[in-house]
Protein backbone atom coordinates (compact mmCIF):
# COMPACT_ATOMS: atom_id res chain seq x y z
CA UNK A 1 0.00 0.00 0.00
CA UNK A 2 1.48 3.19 -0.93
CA UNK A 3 2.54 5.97 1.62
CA UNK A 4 1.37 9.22 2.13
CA UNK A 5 4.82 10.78 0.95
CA UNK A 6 4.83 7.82 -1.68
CA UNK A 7 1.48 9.50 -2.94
CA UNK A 8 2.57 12.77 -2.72
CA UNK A 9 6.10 12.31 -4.84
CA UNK A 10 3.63 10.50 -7.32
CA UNK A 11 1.57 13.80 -7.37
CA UNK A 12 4.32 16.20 -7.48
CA UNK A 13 6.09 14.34 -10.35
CA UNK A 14 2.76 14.73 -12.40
CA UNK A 15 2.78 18.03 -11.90
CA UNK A 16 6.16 18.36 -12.99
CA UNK A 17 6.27 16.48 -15.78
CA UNK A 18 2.84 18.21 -17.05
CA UNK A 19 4.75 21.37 -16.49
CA UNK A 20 7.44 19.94 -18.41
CA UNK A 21 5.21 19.52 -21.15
CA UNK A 22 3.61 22.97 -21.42
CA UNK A 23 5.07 23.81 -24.70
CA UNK A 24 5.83 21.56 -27.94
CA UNK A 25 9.63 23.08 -27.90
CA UNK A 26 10.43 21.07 -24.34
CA UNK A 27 8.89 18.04 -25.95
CA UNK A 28 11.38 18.50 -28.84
CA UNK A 29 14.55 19.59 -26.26
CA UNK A 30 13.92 16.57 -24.78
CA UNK A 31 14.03 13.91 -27.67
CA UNK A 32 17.08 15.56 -28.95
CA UNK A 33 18.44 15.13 -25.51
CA UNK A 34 18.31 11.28 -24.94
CA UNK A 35 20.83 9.90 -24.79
CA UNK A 36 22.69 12.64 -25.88
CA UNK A 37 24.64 15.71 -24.54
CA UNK A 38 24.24 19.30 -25.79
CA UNK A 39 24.09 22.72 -25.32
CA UNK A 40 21.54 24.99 -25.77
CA UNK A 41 22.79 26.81 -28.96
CA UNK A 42 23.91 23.47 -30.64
CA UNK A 43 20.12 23.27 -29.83
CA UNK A 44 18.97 26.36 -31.25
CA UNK A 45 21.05 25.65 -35.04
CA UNK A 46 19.96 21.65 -35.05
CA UNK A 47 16.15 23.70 -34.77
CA UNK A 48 16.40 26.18 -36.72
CA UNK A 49 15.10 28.56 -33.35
CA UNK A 50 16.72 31.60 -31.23
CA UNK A 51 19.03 30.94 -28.46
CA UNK A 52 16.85 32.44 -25.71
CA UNK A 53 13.90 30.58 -26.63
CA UNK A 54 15.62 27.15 -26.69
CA UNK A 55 17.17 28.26 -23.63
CA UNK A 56 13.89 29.32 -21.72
CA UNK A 57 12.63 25.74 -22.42
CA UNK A 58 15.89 24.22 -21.35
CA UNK A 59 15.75 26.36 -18.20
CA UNK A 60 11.81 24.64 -17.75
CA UNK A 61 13.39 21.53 -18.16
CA UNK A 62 15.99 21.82 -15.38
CA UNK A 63 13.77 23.41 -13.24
CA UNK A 64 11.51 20.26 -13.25
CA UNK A 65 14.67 17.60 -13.17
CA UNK A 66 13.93 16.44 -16.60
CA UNK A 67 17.30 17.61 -17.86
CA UNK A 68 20.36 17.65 -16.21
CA UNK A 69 23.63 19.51 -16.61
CA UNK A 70 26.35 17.49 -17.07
CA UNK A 71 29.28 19.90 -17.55
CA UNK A 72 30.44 23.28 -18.80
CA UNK A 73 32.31 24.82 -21.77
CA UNK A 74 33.87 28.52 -21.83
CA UNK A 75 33.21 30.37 -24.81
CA UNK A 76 33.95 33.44 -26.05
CA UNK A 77 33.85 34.78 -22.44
CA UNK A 78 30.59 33.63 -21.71
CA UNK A 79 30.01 29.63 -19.72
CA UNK A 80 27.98 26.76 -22.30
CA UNK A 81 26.30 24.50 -20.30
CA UNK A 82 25.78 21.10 -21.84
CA UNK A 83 22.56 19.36 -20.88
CA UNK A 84 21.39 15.90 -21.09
CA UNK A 85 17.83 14.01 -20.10
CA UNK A 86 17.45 12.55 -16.91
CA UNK A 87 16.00 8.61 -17.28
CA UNK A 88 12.54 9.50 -15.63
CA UNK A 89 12.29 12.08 -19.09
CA UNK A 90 12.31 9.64 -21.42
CA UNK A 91 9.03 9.80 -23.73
CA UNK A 92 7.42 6.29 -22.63
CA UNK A 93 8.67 6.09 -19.19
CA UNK A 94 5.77 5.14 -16.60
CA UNK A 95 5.93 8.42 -15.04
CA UNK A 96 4.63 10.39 -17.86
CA UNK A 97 2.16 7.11 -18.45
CA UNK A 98 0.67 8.81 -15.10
CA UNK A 99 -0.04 12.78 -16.86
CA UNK A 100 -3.55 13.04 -17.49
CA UNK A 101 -4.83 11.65 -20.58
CA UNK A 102 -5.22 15.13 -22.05
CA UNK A 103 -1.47 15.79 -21.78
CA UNK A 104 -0.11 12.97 -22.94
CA UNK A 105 -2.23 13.12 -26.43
CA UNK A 106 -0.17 16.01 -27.00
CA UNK A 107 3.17 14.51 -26.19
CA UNK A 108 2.36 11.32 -28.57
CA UNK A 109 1.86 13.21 -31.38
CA UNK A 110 4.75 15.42 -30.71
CA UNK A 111 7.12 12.08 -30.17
CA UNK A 112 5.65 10.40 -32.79
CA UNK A 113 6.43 13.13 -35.24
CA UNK A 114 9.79 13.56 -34.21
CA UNK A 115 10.63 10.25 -34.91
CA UNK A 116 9.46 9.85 -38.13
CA UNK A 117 11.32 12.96 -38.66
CA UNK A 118 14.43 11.03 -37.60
CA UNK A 119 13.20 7.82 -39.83
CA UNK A 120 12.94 10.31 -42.77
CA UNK A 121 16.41 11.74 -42.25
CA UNK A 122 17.97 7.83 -41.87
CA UNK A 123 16.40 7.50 -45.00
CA UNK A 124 17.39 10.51 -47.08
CA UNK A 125 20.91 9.77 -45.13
CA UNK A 126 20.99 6.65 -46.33
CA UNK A 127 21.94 5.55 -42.79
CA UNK A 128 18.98 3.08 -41.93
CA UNK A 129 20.38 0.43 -43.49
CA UNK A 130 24.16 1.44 -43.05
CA UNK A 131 24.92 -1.11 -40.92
CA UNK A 132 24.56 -5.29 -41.30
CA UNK A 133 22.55 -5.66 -37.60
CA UNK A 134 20.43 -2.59 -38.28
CA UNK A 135 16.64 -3.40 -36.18
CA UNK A 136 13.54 -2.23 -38.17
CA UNK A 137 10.46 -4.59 -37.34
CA UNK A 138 6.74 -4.44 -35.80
CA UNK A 139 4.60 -7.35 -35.40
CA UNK A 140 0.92 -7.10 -34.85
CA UNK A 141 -0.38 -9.21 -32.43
CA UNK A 142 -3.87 -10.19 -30.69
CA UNK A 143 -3.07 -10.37 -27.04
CA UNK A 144 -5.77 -10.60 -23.86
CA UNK A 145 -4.95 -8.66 -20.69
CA UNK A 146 -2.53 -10.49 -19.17
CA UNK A 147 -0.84 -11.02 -22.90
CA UNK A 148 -1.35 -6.71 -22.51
CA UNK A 149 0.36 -6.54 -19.20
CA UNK A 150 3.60 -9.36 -20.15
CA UNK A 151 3.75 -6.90 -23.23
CA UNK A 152 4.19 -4.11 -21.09
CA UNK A 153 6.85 -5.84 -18.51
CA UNK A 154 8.89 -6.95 -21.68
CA UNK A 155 9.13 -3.42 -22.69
CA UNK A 156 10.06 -1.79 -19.43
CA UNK A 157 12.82 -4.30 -19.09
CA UNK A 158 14.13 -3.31 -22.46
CA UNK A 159 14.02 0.14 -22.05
CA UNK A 160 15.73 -0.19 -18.63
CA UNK A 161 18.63 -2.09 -20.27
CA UNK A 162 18.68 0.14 -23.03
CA UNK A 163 18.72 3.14 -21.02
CA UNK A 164 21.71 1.44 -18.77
CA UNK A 165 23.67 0.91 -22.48
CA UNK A 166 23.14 4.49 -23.41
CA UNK A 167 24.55 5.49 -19.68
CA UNK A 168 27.53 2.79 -20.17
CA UNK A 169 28.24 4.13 -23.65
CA UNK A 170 28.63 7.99 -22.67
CA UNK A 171 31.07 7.00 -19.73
CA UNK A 172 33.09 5.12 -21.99
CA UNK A 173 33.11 7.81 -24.86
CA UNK A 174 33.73 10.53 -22.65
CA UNK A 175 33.95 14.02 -24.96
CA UNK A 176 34.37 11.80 -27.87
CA UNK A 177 31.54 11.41 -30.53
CA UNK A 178 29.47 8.19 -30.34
CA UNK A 179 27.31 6.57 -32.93
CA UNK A 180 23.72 7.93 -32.97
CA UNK A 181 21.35 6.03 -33.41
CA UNK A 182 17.43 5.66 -32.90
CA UNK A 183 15.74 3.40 -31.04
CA UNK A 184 11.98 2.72 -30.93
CA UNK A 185 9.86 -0.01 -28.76
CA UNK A 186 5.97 0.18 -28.65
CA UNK A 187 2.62 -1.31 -27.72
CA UNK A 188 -0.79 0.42 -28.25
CA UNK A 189 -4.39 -0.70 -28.87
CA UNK A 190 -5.05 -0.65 -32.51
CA UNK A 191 -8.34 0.01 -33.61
CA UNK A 192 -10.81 -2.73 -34.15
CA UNK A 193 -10.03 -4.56 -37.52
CA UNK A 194 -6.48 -2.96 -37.98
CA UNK A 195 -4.32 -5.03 -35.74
């Protein structure tokens, strides 16, 4: 049975993370942050925005511990703080499963377009298929609740070990440049007829 303070955190991370969410540009700081480290003006040229709005948004983001900063940069006699998001931030994780429904419609359609943004670029890259072990697959299936609920577990693990790879990786690589890549895992209710 949950505690009091148990229920609170709950509360106050639902709050946060629908404060988080406030604005389609935090959505976006926030994909181009996982599992990845940058600044806000490497932001602000990757979207084509100002400095001090992608900053603003950033700021948000701290504020509500869905960013963090993991280390400075002088430059040009000003400090560049380099950002990254914090696991709990990632679009999928259970605690934005608990933002009210009418939050989280906008943050699917926000995610979802951002990746097949990033699908499209693989493609026009010619990067998708770059590499022998590249993973592109979906597989409808016709599951009852507890088929609904293994789904689920499956995927949590697998984001948890994914998540623990991506954290592994960017000790190892230090300040060096990594391999990007995209990863994508998901389970929803397809309409009647269209599974």
């Amino acid at each position: 049975m949950p505690t009091e303070q148990h229920s609170h955190d709950r509360e106050t991370i639902d709050q946060d993370l629908v404060r988080a969410l406030a604005h389609p540009m935090r959505v976006r700081i926030l994909e181009a942050l996982q599992g990845r480290v940058a600044s806000p003006t490497e932001l602000a040229r990757e979207f084509l925005e100002s400095l001090g709005v992608v900053s603003y948004h950033a700021n948000a983001l701290l504020e509500v511990e869905c960013i963090e900063q993991v280390r400075t940069q002088p430059k040009r006699g000003t400090i560049e703080h380099f950002y990254t998001a914090r696991p709990r931030s990632f679009i999928g994780h259970q605690d934005w499963r608990r933002t009210p429904v009418s939050v989280r419609g906008g943050v699917t359609d926000e995610a979802i377009r951002t990746f097949v943004a990033k699908v499209g670029a693989a493609v026009d890259a010619d990067t998708i298929d770059s590499r022998e072990d590249t993973t592109l697959n979906w597989m409808p299936m016709v599951v009852d609740d507890r088929g609904w609920r293994e789904t689920a577990e499956i995927l949590d693990r697998a984001l948890r070990e994914l998540m623990s790879v991506a954290t592994d990786s960017r000790e190892r690589l230090g300040e060096a440049d990594g391999i990007p890549i995209v990863t994508a895992m998901a389970a929803f209710e397809a309409p009647p007829g269209k599974g």
